[in-house]
N, C-alpha and C. Protein backbone atom coordinates (compact mmCIF):
# COMPACT_ATOMS: atom_id res chain seq x y z
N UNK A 1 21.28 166.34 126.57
CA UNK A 1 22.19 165.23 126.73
C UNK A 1 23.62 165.74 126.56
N UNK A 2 24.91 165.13 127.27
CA UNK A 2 25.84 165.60 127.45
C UNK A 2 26.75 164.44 127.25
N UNK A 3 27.25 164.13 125.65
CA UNK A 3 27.71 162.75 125.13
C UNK A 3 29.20 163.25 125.07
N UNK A 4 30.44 162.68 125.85
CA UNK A 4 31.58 163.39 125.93
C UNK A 4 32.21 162.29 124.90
N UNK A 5 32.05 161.39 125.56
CA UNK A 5 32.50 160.02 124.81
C UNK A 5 31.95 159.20 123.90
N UNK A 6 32.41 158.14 122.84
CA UNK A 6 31.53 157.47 122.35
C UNK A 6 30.85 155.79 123.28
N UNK A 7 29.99 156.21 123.18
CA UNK A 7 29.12 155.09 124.06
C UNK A 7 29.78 153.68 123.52
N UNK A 8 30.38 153.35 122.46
CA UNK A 8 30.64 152.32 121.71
C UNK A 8 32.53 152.17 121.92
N UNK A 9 32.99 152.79 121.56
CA UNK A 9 34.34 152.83 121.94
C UNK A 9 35.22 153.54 122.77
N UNK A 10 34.72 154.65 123.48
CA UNK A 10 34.96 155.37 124.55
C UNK A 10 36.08 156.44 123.89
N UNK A 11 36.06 156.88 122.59
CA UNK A 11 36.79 157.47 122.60
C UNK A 11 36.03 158.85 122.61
N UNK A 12 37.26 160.30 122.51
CA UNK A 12 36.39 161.65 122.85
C UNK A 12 35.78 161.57 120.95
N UNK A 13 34.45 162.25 121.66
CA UNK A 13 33.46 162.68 120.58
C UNK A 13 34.00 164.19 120.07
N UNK A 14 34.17 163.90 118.69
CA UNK A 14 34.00 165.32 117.68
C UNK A 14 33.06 165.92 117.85
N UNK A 15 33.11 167.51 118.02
CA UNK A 15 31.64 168.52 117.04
C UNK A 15 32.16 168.68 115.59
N UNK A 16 30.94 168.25 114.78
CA UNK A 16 31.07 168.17 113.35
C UNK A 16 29.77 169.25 113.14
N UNK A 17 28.67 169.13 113.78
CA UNK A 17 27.60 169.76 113.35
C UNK A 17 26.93 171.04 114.67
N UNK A 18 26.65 172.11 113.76
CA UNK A 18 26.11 173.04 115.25
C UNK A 18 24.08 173.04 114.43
N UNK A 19 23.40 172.94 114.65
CA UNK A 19 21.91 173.50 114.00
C UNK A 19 21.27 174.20 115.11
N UNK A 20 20.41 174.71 114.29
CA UNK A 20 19.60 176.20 114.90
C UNK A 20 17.87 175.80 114.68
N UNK A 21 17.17 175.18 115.47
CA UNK A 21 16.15 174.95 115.40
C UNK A 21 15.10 175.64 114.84
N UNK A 22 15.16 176.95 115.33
CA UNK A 22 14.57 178.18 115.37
C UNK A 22 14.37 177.94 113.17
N UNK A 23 15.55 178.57 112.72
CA UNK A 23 15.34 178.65 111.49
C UNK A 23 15.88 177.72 110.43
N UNK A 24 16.08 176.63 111.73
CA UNK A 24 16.36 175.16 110.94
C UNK A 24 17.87 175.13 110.06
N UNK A 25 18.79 176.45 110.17
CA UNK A 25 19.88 176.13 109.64
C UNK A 25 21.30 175.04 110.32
N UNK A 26 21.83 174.42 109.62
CA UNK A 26 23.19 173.97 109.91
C UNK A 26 24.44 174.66 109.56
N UNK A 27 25.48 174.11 110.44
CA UNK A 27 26.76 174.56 110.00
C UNK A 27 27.46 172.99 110.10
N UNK A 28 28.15 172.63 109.42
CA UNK A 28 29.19 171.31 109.89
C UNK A 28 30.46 172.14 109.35
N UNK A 29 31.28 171.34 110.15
CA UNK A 29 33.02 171.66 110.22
C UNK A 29 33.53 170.87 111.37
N UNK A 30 34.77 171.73 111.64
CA UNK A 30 35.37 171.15 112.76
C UNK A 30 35.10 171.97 113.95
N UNK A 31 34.66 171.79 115.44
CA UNK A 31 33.91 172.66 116.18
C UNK A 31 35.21 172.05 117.22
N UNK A 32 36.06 173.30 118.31
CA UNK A 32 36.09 172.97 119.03
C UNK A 32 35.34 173.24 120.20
N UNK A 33 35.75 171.91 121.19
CA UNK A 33 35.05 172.31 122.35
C UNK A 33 35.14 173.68 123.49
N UNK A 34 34.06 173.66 124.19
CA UNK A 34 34.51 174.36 124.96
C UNK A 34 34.94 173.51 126.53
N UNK A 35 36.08 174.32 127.29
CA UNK A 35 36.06 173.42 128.31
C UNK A 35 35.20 172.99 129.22
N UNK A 36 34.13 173.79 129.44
CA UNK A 36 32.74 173.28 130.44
C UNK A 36 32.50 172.13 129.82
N UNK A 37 32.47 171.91 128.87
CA UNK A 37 31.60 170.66 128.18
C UNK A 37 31.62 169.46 129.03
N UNK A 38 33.00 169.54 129.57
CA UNK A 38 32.88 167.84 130.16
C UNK A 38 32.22 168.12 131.28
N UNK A 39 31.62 169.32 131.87
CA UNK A 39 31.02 169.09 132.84
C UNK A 39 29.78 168.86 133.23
N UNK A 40 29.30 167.95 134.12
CA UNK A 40 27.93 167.46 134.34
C UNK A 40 27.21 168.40 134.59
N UNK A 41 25.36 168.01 134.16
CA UNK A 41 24.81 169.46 134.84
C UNK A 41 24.57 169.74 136.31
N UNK A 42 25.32 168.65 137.46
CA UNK A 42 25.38 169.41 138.83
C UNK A 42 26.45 169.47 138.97
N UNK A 43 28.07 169.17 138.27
CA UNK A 43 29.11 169.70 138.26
C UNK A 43 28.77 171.27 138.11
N UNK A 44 28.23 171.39 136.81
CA UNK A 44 28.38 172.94 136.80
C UNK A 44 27.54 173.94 137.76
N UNK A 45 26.32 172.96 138.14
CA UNK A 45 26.01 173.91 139.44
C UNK A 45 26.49 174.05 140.27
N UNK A 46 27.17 173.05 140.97
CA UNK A 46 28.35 172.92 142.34
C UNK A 46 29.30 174.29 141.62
N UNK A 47 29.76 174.38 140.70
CA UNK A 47 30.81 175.27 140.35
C UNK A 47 30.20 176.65 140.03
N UNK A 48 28.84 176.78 140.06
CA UNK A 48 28.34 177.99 140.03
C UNK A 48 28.12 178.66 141.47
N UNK A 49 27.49 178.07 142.51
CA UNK A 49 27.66 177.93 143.74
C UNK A 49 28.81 178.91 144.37
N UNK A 50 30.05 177.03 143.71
CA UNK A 50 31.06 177.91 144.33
C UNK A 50 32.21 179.41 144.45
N UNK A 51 31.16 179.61 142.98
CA UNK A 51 31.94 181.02 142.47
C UNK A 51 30.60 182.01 143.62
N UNK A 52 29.54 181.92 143.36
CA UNK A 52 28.99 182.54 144.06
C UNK A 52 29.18 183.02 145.37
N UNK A 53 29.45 181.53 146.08
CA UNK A 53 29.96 182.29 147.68
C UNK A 53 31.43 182.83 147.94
N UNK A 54 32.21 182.65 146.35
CA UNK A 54 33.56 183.08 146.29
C UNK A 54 34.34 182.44 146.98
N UNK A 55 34.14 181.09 146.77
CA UNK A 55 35.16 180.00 147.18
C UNK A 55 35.27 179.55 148.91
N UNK A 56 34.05 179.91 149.62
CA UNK A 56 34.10 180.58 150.99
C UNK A 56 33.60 178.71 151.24
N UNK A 57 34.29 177.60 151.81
CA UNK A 57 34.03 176.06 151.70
C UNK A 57 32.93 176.41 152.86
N UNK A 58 33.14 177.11 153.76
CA UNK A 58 32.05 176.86 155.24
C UNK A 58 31.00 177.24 154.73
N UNK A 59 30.79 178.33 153.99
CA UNK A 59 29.37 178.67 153.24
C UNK A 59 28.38 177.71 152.26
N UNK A 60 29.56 177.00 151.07
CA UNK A 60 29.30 176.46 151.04
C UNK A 60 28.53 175.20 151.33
N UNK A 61 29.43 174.52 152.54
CA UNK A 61 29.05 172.98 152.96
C UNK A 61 27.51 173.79 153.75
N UNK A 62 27.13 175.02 154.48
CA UNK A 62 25.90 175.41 154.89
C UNK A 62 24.83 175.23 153.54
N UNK A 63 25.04 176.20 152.07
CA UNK A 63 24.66 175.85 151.98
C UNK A 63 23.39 174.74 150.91
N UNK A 64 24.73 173.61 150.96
CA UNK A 64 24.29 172.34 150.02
C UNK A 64 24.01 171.76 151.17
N UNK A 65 24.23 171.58 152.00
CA UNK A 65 24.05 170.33 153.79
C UNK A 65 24.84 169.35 153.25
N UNK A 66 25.95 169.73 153.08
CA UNK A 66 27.18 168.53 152.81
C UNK A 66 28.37 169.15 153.24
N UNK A 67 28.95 167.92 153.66
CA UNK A 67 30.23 167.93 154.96
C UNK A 67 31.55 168.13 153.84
N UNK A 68 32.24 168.96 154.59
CA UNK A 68 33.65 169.05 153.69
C UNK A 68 34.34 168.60 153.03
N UNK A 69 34.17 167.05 153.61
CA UNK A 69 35.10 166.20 152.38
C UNK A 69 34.17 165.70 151.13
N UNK A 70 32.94 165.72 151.64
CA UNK A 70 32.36 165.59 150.24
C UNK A 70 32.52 167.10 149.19
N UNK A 71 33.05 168.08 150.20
CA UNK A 71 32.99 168.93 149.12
C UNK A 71 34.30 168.67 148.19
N UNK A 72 35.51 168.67 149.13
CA UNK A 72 36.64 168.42 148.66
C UNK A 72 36.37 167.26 148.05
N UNK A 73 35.79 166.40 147.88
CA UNK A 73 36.03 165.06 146.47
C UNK A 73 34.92 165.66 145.73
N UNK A 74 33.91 166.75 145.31
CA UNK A 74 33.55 167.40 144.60
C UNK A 74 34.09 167.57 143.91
N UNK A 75 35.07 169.01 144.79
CA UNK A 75 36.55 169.57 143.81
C UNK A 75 37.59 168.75 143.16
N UNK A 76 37.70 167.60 143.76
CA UNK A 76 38.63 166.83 143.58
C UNK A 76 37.98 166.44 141.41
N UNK A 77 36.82 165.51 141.67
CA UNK A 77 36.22 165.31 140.87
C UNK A 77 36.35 166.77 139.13
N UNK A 78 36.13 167.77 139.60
CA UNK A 78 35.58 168.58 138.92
C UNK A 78 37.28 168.96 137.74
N UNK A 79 38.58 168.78 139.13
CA UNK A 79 39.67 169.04 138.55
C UNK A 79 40.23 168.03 137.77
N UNK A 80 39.71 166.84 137.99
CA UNK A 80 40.00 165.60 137.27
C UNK A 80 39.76 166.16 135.81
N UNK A 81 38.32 166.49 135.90
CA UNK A 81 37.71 166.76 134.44
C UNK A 81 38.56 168.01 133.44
N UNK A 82 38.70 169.07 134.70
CA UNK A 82 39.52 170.19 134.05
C UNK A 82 41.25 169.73 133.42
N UNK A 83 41.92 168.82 134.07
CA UNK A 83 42.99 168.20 133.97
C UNK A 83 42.98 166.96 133.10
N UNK A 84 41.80 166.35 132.76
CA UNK A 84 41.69 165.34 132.20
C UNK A 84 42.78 164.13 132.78
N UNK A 85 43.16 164.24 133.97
CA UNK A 85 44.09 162.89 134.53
C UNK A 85 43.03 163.23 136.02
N UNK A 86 42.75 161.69 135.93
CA UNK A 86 42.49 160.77 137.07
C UNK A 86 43.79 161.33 138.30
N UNK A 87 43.31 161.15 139.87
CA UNK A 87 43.77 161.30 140.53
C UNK A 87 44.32 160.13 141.14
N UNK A 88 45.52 159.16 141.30
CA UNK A 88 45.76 157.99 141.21
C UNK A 88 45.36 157.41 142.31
N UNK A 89 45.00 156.26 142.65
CA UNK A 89 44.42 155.25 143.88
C UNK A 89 45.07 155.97 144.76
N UNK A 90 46.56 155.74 144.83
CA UNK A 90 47.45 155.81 145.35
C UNK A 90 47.71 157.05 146.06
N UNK A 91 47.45 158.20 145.42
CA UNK A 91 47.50 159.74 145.80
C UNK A 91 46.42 160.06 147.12
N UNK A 92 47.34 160.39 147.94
CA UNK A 92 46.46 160.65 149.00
C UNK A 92 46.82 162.05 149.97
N UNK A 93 48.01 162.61 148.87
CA UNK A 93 48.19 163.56 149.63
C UNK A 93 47.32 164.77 150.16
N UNK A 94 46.27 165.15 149.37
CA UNK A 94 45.49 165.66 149.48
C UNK A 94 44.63 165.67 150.72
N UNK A 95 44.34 164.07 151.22
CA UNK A 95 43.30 163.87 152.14
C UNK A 95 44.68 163.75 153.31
N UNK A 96 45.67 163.62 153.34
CA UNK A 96 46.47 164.09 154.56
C UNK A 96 46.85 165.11 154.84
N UNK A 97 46.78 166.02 153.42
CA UNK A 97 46.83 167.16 153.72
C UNK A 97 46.08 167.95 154.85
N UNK A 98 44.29 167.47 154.39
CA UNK A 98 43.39 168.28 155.50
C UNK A 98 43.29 167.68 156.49
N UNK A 99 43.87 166.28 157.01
CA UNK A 99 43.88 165.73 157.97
C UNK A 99 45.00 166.71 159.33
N UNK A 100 45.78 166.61 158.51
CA UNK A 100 47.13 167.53 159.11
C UNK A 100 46.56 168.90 159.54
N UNK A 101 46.10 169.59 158.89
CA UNK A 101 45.38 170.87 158.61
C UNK A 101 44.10 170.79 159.68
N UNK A 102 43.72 169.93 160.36
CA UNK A 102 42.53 169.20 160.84
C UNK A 102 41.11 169.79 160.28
N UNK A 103 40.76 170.24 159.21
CA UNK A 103 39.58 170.09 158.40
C UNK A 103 38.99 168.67 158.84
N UNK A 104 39.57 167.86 158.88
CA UNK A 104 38.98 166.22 158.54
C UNK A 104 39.17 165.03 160.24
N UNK A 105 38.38 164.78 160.27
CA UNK A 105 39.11 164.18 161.66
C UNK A 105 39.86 162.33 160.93
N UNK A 106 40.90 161.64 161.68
CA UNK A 106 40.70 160.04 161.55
C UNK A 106 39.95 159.38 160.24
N UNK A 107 38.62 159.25 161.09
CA UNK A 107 37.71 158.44 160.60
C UNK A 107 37.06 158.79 159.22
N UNK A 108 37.23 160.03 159.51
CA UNK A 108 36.71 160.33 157.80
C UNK A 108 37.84 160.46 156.47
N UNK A 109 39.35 160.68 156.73
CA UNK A 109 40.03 160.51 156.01
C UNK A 109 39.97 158.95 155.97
N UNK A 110 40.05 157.98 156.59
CA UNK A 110 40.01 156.73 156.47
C UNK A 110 38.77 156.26 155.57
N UNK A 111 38.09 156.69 155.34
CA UNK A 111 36.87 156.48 155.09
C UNK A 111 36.44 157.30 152.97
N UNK A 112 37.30 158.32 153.06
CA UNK A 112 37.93 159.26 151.73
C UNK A 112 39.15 158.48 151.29
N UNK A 113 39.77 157.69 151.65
CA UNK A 113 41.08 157.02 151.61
C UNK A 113 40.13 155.84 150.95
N UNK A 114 39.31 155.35 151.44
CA UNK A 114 38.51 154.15 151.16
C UNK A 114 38.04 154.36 149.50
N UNK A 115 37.30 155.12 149.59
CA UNK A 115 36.71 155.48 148.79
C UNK A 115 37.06 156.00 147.47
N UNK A 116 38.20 156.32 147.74
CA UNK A 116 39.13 156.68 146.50
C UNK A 116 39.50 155.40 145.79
N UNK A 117 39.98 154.28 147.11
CA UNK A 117 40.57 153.51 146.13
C UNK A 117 39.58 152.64 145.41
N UNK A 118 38.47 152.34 145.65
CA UNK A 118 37.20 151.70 145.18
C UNK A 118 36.97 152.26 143.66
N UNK A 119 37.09 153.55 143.43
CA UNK A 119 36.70 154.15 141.87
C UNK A 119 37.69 153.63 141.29
């Protein structure tokens, strides 16, 4: 389980306690985190992936069988977590970016535009 927050007040969760099953010892203190932590366990596979094909997106999108902009709101997603700020409704430079760039045709930035503002 991967408890970032408190289920009850949403604020970030302390490490107070590390234990060792094996020989049943504890440690409590103050633990900091590490930064993976906030990441989900297919965040961190997507990000294992993408170190693997060395950042190569066409390899990638081959091979998960997912289309570019889902990869890019992957990434998008993953930097939120690394940055801890939300990417605002409003921010869309990104998806005009690859529009411009033509990665993306119309319909699917319209459609990533959508979808952004819904979260």
């Amino acid at each position: 389980m991967n408890l970032i927050n408190c289920p009850m007040c949403h604020h970030e969760l302390e490490i107070r306690e590390y234990h060792c099953p094996k020989c049943d010892v504890s440690f409590q203190g103050r633990f900091q985190k590490n930064w993976l932590a906030g990441f989900s366990a297919s965040q961190l596979e997507f990000i294992k992936l993408f170190l693997l094909v060395q950042g190569n997106l066409k390899e990638l999108e081959k091979r998960l069988g997912i289309s570019y902009p889902t990869i890019k709101n992957r990434l998008s997603e993953i930097n939120q977590v690394i940055t801890r700020h939300p990417i605002a409704d409003s921010d869309f430079t990104d998806i005009l970016a690859d529009l411009d760039e033509g990665f993306i045709d119309v319909d699917e930035a319209l459609s990533m535009i959508s979808k952004r503002r819904e979260q």
